[in-house]
PDB file of N, CA and C in Angstrom:
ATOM      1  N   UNK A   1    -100.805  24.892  -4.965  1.00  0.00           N
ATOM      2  CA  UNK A   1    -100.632  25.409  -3.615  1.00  0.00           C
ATOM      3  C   UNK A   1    -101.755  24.882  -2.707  1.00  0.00           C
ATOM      4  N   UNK A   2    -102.886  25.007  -3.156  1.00  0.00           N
ATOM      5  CA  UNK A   2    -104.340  24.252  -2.657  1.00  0.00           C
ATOM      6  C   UNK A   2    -104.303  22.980  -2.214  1.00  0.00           C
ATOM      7  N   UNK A   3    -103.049  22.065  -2.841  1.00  0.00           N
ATOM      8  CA  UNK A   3    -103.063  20.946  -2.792  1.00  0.00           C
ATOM      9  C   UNK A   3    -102.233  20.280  -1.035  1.00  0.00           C
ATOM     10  N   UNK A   4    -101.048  21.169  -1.174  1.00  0.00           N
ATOM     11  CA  UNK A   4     -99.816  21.446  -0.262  1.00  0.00           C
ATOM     12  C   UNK A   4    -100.421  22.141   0.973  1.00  0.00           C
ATOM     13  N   UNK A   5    -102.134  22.939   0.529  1.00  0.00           N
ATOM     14  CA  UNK A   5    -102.432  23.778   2.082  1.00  0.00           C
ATOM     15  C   UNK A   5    -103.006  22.137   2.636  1.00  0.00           C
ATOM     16  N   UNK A   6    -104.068  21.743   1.652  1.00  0.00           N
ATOM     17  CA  UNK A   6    -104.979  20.849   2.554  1.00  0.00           C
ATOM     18  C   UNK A   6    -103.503  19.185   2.532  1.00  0.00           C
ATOM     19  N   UNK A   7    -102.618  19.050   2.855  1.00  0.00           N
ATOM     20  CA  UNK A   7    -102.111  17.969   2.776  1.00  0.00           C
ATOM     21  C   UNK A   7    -101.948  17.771   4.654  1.00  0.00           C
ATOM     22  N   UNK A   8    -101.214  16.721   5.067  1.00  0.00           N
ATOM     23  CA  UNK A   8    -100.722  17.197   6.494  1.00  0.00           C
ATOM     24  C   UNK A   8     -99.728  17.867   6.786  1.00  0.00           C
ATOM     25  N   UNK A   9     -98.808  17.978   5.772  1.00  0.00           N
ATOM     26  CA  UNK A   9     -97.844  18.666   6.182  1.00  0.00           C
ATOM     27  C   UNK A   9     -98.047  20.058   6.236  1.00  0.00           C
ATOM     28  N   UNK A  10     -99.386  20.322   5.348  1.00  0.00           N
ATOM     29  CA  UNK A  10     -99.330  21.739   4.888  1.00  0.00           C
ATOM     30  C   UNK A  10    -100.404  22.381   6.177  1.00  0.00           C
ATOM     31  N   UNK A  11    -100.877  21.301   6.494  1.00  0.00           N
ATOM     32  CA  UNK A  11    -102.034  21.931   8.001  1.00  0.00           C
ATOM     33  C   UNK A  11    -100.985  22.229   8.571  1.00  0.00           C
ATOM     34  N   UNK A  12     -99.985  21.268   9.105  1.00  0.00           N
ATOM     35  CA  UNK A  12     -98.770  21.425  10.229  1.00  0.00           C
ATOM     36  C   UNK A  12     -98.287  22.658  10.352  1.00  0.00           C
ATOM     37  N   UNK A  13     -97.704  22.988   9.203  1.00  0.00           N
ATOM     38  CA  UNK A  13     -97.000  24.266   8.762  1.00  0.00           C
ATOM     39  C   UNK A  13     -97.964  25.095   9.034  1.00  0.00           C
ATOM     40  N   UNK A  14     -99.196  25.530   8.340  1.00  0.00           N
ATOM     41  CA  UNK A  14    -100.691  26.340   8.730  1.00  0.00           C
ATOM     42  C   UNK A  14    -100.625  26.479  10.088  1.00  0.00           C
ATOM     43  N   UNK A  15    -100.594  25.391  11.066  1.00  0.00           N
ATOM     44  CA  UNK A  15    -101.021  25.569  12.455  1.00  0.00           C
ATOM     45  C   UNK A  15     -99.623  26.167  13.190  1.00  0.00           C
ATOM     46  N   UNK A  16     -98.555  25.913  12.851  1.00  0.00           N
ATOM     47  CA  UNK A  16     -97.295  26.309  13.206  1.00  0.00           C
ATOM     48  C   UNK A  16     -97.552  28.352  13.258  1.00  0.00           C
ATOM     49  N   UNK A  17     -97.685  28.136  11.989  1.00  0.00           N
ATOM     50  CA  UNK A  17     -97.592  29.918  11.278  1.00  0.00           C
ATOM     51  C   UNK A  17     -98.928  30.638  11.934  1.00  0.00           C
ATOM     52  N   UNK A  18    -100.316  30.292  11.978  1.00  0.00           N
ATOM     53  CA  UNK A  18    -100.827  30.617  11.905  1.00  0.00           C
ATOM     54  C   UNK A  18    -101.584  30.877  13.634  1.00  0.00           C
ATOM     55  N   UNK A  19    -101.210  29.567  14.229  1.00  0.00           N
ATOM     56  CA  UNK A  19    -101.086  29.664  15.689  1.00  0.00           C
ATOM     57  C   UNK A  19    -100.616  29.767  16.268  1.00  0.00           C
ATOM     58  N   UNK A  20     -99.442  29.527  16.010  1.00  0.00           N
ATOM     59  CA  UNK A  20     -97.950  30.057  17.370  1.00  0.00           C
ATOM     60  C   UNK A  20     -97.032  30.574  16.761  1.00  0.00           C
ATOM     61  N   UNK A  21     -97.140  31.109  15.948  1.00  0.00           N
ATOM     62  CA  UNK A  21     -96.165  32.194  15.791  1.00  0.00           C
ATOM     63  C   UNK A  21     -94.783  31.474  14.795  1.00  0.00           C
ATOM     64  N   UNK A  22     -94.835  30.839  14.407  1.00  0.00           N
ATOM     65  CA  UNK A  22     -93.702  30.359  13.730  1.00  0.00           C
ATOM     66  C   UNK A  22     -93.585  30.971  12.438  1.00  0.00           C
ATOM     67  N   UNK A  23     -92.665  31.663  12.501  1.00  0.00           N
ATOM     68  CA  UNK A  23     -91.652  32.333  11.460  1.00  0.00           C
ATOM     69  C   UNK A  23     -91.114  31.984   9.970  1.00  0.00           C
ATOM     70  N   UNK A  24     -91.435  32.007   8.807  1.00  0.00           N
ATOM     71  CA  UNK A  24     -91.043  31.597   7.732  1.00  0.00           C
ATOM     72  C   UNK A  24     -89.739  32.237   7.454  1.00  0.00           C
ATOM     73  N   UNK A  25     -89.438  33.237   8.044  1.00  0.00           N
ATOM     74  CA  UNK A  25     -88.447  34.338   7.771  1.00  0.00           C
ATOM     75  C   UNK A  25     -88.004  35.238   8.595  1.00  0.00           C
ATOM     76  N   UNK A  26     -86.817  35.785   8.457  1.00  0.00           N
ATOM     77  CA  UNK A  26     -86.503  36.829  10.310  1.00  0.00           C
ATOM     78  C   UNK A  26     -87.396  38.520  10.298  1.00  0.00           C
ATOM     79  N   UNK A  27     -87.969  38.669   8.900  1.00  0.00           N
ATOM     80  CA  UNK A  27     -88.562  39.940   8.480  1.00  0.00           C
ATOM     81  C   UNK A  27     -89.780  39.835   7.539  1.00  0.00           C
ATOM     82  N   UNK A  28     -90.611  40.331   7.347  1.00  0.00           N
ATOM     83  CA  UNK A  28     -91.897  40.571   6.410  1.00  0.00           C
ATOM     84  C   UNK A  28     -91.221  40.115   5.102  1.00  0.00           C
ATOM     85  N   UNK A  29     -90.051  41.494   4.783  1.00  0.00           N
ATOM     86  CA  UNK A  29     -89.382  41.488   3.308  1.00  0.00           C
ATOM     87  C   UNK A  29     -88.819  40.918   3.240  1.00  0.00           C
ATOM     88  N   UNK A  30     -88.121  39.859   3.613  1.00  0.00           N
ATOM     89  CA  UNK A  30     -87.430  38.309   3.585  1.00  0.00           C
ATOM     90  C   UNK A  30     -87.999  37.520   3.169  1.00  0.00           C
ATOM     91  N   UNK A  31     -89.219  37.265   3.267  1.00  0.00           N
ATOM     92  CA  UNK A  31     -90.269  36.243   2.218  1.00  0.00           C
ATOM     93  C   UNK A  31     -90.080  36.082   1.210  1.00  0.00           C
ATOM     94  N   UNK A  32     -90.374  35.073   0.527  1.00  0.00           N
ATOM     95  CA  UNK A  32     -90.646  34.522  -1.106  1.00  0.00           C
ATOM     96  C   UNK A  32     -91.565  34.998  -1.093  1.00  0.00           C
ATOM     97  N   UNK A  33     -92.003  34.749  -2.989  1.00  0.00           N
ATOM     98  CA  UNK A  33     -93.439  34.702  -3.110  1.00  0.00           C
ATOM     99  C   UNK A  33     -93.732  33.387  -2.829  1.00  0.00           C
ATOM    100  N   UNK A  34     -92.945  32.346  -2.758  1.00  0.00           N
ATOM    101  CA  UNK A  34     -93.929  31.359  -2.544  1.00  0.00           C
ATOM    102  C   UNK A  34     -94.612  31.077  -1.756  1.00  0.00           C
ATOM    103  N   UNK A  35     -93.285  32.057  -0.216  1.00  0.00           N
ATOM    104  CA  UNK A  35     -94.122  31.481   1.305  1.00  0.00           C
ATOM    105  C   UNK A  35     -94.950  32.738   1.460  1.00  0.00           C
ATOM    106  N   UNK A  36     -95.153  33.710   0.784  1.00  0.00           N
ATOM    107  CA  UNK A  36     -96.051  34.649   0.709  1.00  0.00           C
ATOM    108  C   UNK A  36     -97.818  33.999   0.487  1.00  0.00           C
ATOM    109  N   UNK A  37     -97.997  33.383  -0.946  1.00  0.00           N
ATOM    110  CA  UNK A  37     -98.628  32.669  -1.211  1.00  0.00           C
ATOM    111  C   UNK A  37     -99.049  31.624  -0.287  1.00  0.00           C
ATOM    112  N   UNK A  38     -98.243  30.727   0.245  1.00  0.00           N
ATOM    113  CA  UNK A  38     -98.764  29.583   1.250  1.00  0.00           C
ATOM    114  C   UNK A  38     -99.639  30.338   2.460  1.00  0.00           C
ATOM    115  N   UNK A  39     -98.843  30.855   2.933  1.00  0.00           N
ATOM    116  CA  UNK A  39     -99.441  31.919   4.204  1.00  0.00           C
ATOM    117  C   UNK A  39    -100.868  32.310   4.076  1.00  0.00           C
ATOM    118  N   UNK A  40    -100.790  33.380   2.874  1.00  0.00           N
ATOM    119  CA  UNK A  40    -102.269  33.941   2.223  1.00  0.00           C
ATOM    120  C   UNK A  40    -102.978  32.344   2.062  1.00  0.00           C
ATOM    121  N   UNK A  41    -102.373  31.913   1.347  1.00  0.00           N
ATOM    122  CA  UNK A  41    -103.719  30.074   1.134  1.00  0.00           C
ATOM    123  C   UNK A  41    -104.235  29.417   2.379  1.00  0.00           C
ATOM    124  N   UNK A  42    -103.121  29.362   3.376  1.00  0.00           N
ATOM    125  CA  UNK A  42    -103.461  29.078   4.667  1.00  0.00           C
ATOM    126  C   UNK A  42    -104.613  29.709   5.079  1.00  0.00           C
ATOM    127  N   UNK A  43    -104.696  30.993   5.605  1.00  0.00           N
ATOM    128  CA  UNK A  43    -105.662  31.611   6.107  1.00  0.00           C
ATOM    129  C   UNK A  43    -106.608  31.591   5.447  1.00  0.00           C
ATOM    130  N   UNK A  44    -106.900  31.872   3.786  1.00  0.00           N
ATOM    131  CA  UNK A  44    -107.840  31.590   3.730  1.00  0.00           C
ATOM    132  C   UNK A  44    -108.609  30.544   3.504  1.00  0.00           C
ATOM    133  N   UNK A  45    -108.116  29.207   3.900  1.00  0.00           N
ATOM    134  CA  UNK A  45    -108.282  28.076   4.046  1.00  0.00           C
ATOM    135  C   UNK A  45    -108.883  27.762   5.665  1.00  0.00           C
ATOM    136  N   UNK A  46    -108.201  28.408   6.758  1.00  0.00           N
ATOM    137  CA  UNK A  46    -108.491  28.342   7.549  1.00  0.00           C
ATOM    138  C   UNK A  46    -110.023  29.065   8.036  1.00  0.00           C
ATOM    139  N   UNK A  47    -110.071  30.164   7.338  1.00  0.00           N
ATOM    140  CA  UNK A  47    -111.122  30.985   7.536  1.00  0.00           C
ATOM    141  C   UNK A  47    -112.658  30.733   6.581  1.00  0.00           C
ATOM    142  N   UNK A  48    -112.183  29.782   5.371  1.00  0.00           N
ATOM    143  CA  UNK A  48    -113.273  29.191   4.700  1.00  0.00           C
ATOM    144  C   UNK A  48    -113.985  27.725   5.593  1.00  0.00           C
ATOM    145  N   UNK A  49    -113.043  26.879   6.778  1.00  0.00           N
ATOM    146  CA  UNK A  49    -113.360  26.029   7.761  1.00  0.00           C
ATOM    147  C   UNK A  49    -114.073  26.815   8.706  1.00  0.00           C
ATOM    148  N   UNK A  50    -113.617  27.722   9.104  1.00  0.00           N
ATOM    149  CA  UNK A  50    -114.615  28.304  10.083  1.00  0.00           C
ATOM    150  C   UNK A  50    -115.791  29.026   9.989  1.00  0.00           C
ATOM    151  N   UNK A  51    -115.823  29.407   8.508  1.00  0.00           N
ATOM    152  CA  UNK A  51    -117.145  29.472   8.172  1.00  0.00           C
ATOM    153  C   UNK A  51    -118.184  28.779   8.118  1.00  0.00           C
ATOM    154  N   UNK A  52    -117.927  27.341   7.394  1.00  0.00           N
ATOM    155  CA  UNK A  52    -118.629  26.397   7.441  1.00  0.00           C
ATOM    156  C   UNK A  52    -119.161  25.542   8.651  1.00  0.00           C
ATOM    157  N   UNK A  53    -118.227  25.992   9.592  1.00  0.00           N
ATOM    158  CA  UNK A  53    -118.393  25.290  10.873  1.00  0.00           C
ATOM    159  C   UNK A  53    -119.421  26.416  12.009  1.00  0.00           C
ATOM    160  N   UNK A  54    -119.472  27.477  11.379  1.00  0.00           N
ATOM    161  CA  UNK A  54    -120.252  28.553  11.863  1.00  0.00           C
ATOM    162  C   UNK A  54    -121.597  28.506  11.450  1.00  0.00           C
ATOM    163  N   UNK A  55    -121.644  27.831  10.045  1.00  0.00           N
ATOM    164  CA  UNK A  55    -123.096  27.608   9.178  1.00  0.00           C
ATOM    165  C   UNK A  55    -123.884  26.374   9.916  1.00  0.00           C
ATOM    166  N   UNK A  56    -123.282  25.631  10.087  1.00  0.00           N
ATOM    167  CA  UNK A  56    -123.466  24.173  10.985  1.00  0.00           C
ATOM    168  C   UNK A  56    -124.053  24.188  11.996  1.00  0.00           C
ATOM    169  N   UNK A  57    -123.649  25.375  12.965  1.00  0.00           N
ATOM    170  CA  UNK A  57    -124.052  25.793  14.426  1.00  0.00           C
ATOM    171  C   UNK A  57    -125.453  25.626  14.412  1.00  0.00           C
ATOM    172  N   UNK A  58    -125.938  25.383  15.342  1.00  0.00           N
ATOM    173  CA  UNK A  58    -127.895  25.241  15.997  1.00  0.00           C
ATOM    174  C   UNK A  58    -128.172  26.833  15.787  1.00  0.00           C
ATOM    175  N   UNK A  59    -129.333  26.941  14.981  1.00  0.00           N
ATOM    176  CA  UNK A  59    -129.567  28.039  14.860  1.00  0.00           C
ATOM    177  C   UNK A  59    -129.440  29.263  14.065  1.00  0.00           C
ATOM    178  N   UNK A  60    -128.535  28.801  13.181  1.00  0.00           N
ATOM    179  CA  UNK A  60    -128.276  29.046  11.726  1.00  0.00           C
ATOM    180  C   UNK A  60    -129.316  28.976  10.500  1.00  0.00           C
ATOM    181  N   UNK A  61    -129.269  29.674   9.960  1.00  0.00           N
ATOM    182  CA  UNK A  61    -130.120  29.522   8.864  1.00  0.00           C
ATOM    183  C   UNK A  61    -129.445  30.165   7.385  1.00  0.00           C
ATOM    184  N   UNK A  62    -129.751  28.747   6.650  1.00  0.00           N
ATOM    185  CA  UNK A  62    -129.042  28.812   5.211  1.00  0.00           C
ATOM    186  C   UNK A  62    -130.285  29.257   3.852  1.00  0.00           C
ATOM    187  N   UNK A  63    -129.586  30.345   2.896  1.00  0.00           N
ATOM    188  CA  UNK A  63    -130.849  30.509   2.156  1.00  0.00           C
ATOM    189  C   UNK A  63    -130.497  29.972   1.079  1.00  0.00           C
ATOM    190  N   UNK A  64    -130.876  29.428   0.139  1.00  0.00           N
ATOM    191  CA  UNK A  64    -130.184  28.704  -1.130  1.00  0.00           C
ATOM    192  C   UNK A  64    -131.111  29.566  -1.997  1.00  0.00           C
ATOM    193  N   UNK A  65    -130.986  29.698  -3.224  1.00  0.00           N
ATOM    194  CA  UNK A  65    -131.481  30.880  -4.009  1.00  0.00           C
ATOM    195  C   UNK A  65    -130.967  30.354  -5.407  1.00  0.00           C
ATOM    196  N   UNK A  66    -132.230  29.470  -6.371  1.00  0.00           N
ATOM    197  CA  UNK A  66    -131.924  28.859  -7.477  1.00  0.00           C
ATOM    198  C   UNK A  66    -132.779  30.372  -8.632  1.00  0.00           C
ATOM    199  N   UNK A  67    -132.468  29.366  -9.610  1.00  0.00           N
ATOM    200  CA  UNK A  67    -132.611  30.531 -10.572  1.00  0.00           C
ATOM    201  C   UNK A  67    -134.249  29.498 -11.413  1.00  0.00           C
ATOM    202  N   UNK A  68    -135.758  29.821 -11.146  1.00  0.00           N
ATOM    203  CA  UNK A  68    -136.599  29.278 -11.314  1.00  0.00           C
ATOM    204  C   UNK A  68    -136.606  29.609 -12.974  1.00  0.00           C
ATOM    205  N   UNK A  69    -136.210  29.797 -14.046  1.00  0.00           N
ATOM    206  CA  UNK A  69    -135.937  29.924 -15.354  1.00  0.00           C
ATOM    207  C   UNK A  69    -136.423  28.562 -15.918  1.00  0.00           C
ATOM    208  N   UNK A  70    -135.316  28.086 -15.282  1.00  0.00           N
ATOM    209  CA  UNK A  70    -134.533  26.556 -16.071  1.00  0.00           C
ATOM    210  C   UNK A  70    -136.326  25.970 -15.321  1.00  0.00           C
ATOM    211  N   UNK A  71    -136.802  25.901 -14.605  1.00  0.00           N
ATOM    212  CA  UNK A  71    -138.054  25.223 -14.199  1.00  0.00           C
ATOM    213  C   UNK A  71    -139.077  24.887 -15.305  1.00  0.00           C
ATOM    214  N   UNK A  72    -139.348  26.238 -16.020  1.00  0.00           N
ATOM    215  CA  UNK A  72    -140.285  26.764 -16.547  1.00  0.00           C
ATOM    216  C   UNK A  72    -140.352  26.004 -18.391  1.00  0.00           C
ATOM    217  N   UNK A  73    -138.898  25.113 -18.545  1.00  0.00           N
ATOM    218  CA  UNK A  73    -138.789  24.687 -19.577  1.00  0.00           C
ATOM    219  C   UNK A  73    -138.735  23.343 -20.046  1.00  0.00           C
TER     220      UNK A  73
END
């Protein structure tokens, strides 16, 4: 499914559904699981980009946090 979100067709569809309103189905309970699944992958596909693009921003600050163990040997 991961494969089909990040493809172009699968952004297309993403940006269709996810920005203007385009309809997989005439009701909620009319769905598959499959287009259930795509939907859910979408967003959170979409929302893992905007995170990263939020981390990026001027002014951000990233903490990285290793495990000093493995150092010591």
């Amino acid at each position: 499914m991961e494969r089909f979100v990040e493809s172009p067709e699968g952004q297309e569809l993403a940006a269709l559904c996810l920005d203007y309103g385009y309809k997989l189905a005439a009701a909620p309970t009319d769905l598959t699981r499959p287009q259930i699944n795509f939907l859910v992958a979408a967003l959170v596909n979409r929302l893992e980009k905007v995170a990263v693009a939020r981390s990026d921003e001027s002014g951000a600050t990233t903490f990285i946090f290793s495990d000093d163990a493995d150092l010591d040997e």
